[in-house]
N, C-alpha and C. Protein backbone atom coordinates (compact mmCIF):
# COMPACT_ATOMS: atom_id res chain seq x y z
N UNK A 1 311.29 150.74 87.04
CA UNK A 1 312.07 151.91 86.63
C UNK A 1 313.05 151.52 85.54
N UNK A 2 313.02 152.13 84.61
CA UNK A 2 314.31 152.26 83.45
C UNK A 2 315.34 152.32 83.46
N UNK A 3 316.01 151.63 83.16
CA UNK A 3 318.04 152.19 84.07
C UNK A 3 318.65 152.37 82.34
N UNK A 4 317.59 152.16 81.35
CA UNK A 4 318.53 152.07 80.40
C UNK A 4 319.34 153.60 79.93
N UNK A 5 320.21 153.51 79.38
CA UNK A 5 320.43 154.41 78.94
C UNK A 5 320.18 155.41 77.98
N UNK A 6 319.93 157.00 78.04
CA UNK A 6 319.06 157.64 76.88
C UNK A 6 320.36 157.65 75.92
N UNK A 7 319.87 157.05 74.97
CA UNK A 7 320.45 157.25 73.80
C UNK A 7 320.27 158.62 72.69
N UNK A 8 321.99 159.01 72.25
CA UNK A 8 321.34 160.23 71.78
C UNK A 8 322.63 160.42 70.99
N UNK A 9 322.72 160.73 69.54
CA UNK A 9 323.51 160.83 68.80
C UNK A 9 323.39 162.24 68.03
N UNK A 10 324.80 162.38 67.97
CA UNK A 10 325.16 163.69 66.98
C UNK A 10 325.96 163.54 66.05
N UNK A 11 325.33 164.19 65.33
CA UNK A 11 326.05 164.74 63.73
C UNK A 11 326.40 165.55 63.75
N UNK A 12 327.73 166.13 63.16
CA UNK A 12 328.62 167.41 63.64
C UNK A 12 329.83 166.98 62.52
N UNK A 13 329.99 167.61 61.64
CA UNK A 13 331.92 167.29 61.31
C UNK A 13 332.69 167.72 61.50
N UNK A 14 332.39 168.65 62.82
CA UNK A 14 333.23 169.21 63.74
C UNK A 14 333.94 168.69 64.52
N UNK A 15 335.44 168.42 64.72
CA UNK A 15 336.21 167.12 65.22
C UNK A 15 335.70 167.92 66.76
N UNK A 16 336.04 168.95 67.05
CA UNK A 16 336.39 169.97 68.36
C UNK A 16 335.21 170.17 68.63
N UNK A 17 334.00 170.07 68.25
CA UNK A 17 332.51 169.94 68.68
C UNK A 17 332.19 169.05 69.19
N UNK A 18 332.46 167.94 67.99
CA UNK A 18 331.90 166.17 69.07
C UNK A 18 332.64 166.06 70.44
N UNK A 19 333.97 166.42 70.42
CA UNK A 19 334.87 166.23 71.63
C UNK A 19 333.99 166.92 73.12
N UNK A 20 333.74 168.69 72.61
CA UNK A 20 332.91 169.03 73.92
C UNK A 20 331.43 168.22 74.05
N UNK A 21 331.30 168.44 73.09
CA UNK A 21 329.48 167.71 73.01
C UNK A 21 329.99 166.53 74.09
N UNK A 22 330.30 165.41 73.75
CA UNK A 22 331.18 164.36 74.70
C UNK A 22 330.86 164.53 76.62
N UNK A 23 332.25 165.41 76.24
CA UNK A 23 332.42 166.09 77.39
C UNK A 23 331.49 166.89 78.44
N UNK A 24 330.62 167.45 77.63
CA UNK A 24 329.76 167.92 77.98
C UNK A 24 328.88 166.72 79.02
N UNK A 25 328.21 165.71 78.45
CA UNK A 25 327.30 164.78 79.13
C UNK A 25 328.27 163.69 79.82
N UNK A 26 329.35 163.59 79.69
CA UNK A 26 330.15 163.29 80.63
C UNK A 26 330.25 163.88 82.20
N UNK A 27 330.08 165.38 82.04
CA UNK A 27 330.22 166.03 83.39
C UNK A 27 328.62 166.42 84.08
N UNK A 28 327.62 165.96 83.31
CA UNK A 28 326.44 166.43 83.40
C UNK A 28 325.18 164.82 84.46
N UNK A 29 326.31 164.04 84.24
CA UNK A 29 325.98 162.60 85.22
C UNK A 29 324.90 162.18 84.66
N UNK A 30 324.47 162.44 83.77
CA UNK A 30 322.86 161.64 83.08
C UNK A 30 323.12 160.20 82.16
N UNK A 31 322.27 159.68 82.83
CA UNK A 31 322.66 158.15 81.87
C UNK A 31 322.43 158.23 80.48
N UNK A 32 323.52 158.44 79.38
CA UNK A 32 323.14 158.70 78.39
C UNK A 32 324.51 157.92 77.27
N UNK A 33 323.68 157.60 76.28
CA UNK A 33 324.62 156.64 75.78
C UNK A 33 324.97 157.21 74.62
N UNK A 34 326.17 158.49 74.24
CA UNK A 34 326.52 158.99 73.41
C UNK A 34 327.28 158.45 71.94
N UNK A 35 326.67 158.93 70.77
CA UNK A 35 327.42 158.24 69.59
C UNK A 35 327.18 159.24 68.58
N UNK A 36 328.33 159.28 67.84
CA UNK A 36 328.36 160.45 67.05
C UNK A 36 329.01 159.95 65.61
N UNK A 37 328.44 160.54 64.22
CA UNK A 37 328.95 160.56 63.57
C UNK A 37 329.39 162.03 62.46
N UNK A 38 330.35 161.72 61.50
CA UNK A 38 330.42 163.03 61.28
C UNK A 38 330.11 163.57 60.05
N UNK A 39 329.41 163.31 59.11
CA UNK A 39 328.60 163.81 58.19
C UNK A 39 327.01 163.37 57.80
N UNK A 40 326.24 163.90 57.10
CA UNK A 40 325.18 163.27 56.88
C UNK A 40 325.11 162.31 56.37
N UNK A 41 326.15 161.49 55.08
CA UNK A 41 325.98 160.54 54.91
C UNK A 41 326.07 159.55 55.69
N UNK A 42 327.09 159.39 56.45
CA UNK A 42 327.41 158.80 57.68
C UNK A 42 325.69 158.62 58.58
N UNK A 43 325.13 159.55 58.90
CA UNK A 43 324.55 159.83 60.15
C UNK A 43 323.60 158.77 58.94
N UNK A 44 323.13 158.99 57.65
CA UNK A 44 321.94 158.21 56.93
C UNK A 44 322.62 156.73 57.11
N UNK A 45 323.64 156.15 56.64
CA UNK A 45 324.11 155.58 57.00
C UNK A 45 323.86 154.35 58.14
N UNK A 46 324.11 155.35 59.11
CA UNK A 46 323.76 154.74 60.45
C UNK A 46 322.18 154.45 60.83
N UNK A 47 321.64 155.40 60.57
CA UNK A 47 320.08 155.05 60.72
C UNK A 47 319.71 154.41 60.11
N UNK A 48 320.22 153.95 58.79
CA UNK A 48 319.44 152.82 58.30
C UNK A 48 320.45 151.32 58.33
N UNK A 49 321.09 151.25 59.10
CA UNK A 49 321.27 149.74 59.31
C UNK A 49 320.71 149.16 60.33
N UNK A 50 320.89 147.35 59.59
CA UNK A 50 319.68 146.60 60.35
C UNK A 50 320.23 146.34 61.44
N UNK A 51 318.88 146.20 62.22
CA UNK A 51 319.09 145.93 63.65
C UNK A 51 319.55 147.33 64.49
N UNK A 52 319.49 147.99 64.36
CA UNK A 52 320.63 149.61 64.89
C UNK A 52 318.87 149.70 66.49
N UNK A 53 319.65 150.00 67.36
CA UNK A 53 318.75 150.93 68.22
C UNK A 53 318.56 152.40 67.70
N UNK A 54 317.49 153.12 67.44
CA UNK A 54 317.46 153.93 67.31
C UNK A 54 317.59 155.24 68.43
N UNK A 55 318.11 156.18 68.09
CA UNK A 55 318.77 157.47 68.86
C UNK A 55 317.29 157.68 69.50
N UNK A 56 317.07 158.26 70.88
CA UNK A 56 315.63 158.96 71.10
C UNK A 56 315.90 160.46 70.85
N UNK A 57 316.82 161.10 70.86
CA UNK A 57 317.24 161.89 69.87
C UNK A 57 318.30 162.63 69.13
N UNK A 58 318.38 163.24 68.49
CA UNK A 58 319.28 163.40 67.65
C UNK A 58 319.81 164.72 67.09
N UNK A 59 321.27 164.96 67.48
CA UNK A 59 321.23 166.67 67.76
C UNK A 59 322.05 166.68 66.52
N UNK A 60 321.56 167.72 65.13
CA UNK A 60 321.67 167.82 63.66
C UNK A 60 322.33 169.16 63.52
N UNK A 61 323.70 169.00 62.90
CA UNK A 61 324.44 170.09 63.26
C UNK A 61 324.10 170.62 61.67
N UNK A 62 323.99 171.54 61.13
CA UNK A 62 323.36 172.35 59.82
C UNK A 62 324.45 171.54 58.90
N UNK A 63 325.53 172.37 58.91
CA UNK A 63 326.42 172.93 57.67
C UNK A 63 327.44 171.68 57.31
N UNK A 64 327.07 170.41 57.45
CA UNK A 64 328.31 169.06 56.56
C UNK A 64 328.47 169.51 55.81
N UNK A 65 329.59 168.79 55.28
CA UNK A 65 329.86 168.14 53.79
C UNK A 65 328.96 167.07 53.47
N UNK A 66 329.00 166.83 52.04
CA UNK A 66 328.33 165.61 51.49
C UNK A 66 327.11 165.51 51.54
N UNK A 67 326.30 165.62 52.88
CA UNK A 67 324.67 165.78 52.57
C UNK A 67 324.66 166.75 54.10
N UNK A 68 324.00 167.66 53.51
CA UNK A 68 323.78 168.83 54.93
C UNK A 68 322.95 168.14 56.05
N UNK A 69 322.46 169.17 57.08
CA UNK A 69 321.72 168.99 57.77
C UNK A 69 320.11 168.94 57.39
N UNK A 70 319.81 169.81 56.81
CA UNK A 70 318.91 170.09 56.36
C UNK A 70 318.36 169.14 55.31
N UNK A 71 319.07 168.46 54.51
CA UNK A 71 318.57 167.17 53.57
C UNK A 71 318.65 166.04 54.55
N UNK A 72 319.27 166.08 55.56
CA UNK A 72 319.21 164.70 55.97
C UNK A 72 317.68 165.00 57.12
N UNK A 73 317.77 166.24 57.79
CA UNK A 73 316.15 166.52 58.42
C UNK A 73 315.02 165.95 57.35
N UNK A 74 314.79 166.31 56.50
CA UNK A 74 313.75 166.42 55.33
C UNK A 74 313.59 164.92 55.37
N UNK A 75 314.99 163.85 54.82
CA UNK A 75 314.87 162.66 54.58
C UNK A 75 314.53 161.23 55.68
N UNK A 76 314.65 162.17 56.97
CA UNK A 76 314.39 161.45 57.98
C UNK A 76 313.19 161.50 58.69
N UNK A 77 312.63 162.79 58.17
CA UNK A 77 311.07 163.25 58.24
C UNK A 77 310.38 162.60 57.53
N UNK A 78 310.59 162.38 56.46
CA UNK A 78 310.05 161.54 55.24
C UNK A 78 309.73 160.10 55.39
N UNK A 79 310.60 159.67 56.33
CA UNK A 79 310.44 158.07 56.66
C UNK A 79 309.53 157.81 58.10
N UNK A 80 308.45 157.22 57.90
CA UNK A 80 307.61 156.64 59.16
C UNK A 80 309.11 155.80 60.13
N UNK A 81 309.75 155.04 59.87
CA UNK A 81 310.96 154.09 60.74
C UNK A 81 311.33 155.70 61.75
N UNK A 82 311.43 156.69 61.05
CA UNK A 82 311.96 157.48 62.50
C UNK A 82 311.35 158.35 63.26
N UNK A 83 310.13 157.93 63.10
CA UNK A 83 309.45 159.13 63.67
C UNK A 83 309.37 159.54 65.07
N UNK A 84 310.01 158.15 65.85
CA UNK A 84 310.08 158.38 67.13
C UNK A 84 311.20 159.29 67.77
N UNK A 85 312.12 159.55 66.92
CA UNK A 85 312.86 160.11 67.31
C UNK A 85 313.17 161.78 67.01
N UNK A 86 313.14 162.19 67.99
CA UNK A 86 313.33 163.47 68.50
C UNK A 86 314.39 164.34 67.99
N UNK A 87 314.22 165.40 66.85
CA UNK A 87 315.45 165.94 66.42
C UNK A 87 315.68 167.53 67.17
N UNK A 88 317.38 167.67 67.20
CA UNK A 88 317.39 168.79 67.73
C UNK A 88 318.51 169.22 66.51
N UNK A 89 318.19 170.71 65.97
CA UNK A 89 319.39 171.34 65.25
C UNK A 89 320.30 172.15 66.26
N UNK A 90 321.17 172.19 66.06
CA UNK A 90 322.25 171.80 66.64
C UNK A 90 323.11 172.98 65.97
N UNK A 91 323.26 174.11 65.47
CA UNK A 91 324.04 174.39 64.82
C UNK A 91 324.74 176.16 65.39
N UNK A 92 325.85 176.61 64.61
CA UNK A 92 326.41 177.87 65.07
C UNK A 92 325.33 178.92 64.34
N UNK A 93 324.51 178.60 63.24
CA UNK A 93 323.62 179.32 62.77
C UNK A 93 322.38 179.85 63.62
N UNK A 94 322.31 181.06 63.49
CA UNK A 94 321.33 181.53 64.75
C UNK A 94 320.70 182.70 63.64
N UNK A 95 320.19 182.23 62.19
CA UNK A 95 319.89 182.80 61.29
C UNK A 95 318.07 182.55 61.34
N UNK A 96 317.61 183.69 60.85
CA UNK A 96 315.98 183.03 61.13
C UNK A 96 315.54 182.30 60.26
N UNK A 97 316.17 182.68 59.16
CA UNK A 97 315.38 181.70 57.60
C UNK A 97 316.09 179.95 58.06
N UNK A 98 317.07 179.88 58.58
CA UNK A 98 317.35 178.23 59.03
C UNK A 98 316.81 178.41 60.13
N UNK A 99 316.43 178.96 61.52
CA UNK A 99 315.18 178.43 62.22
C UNK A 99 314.17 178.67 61.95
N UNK A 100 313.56 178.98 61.04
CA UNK A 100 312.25 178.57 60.51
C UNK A 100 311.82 177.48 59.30
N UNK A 101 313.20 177.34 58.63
CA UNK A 101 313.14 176.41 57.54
C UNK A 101 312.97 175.03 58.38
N UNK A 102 314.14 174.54 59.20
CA UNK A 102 314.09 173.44 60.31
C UNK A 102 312.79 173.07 60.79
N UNK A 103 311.98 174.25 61.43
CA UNK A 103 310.90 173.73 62.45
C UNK A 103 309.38 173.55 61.44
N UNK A 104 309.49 174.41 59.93
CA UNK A 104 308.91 173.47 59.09
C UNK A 104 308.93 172.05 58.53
N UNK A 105 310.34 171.79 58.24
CA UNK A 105 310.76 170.69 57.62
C UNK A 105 310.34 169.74 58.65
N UNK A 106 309.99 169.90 60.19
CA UNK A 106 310.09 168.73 61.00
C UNK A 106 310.86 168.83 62.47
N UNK A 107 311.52 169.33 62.65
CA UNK A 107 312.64 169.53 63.67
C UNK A 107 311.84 169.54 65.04
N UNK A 108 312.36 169.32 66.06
CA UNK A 108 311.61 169.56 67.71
C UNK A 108 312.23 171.13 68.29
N UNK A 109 313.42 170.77 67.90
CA UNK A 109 313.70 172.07 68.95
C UNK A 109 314.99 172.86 67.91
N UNK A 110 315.31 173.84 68.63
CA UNK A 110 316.52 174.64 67.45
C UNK A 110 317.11 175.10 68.51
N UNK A 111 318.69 174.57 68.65
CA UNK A 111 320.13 175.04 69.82
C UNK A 111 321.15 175.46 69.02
N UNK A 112 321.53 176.82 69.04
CA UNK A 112 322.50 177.94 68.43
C UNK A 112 323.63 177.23 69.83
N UNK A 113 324.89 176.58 68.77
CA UNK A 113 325.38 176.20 70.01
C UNK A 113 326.16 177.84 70.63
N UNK A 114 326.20 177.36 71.91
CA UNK A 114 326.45 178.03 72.81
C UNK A 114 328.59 178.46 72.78
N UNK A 115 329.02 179.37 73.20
CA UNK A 115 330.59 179.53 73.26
C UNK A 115 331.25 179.09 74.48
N UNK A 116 330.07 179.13 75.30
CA UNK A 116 330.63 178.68 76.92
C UNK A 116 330.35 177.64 77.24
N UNK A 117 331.83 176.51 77.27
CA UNK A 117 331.08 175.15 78.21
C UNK A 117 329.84 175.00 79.51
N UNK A 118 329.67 175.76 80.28
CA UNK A 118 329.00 175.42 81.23
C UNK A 118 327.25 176.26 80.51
N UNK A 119 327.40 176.93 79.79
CA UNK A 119 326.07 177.10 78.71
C UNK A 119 325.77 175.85 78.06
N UNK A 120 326.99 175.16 77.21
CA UNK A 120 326.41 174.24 76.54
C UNK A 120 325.96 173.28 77.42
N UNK A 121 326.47 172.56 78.66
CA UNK A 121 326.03 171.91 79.42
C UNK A 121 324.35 172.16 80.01
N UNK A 122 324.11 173.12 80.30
CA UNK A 122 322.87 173.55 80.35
C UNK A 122 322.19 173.43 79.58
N UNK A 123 322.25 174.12 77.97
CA UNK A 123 321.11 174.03 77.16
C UNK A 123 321.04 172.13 76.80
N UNK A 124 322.46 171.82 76.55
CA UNK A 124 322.30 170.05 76.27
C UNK A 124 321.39 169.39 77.61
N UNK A 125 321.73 169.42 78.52
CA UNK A 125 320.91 168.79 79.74
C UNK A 125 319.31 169.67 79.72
N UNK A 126 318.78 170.49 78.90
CA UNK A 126 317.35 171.24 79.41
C UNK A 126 316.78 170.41 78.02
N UNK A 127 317.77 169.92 76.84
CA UNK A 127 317.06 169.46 75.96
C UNK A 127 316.88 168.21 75.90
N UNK A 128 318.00 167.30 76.52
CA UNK A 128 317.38 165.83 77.04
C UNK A 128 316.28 165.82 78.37
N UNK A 129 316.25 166.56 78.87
CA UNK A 129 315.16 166.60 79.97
C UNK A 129 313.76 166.51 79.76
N UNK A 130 313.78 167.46 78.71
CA UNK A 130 312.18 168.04 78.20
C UNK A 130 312.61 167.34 76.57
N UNK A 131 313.14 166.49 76.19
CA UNK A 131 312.76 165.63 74.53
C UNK A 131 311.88 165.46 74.52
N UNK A 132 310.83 164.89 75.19
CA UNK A 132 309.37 164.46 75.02
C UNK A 132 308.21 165.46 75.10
N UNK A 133 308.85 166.46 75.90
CA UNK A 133 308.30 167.85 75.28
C UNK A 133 308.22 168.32 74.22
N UNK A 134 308.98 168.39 73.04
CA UNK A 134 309.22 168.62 71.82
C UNK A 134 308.95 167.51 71.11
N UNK A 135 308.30 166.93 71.55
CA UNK A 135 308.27 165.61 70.74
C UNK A 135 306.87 165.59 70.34
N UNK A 136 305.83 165.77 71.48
CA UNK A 136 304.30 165.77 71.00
C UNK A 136 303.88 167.25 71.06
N UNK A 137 302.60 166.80 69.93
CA UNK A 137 302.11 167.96 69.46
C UNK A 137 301.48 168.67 70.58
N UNK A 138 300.87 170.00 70.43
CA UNK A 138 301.16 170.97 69.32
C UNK A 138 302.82 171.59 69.42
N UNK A 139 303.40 171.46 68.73
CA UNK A 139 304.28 172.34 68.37
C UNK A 139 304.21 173.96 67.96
N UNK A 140 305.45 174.38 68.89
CA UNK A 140 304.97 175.78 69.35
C UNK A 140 306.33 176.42 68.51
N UNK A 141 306.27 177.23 68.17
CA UNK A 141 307.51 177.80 67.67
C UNK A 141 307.96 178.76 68.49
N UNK A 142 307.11 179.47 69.25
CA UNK A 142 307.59 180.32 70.60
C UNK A 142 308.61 179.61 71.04
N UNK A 143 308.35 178.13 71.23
CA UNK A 143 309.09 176.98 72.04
C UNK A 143 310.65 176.78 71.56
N UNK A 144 310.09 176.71 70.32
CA UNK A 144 311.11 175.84 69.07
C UNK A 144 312.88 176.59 69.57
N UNK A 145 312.75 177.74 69.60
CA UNK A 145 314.06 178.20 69.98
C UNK A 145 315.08 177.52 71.18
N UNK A 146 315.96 176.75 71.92
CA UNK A 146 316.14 176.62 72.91
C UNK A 146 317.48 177.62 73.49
N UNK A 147 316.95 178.17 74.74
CA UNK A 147 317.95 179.07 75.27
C UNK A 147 318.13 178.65 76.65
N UNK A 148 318.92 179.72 77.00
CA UNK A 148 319.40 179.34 78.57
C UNK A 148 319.51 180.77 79.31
């Protein structure tokens, strides 16, 4: 059995986002080894230094500064080094042209964050549960939405 911890990082440059995000899998008891950074350059950054464990997945908040969500999806799609990893957008956008642009570009799943802590706790814990669901094909776009 595995005791390691699921690793799972967010991008957000939301100071008051990362804090609940945090918080969130803090109260949710899942072994999970949280790390966050706060723009896309940052998040490229991080994925490409040597030696780094890679995230199993990775919740992509749209709207940074410096390099969006959406260029850093594209650029991380683009590279075979990440393919194992599992992206989730992550964002307050609950617009259809960005969930459909996302789940072209590559994306696993699409989470309109939620206003209520004990929502976000839910949809965050239904999307580390089922990552490997979204992870192999076929990809469903019925799916692609995640709600609660």
């Amino acid at each position: 059995m595995n005791n390691e911890p699921f690793r799972i990082l967010l991008a957000d440059d939301d100071e008051a986002d990362r804090l609940l995000f945090k918080e969130a899998f803090e109260e949710l008891k899942i072994n999970t080894n949280v790390q966050s950074v706060n723009n896309g350059e940052q998040l490229m950054e991080y994925l490409n230094r040597k030696g780094i464990v890679l995230p199993e997945i990775l919740f992509l908040d749209l709207n940074m500064p410096r390099k969006n969500g959406f260029e850093c999806l594209k650029e991380i799609r683009s590279n075979k080094k990440f393919d194992e990893i599992s992206i989730a957008i992550y964002s307050t956008s609950a617009a259809e042209r960005d969930i459909e642009a996302t789940f072209i570009a590559g994306a696993n799943v699409y989470i309109s964050k939620p206003n209520d802590f004990n929502e976000l706790k839910q949809v965050l814990e239904k999307a580390v549960m089922s990552a490997h669901v979204y992870h192999e094909p076929p990809f469903n776009k019925a799916n692609f939405l995640l709600r609660i």
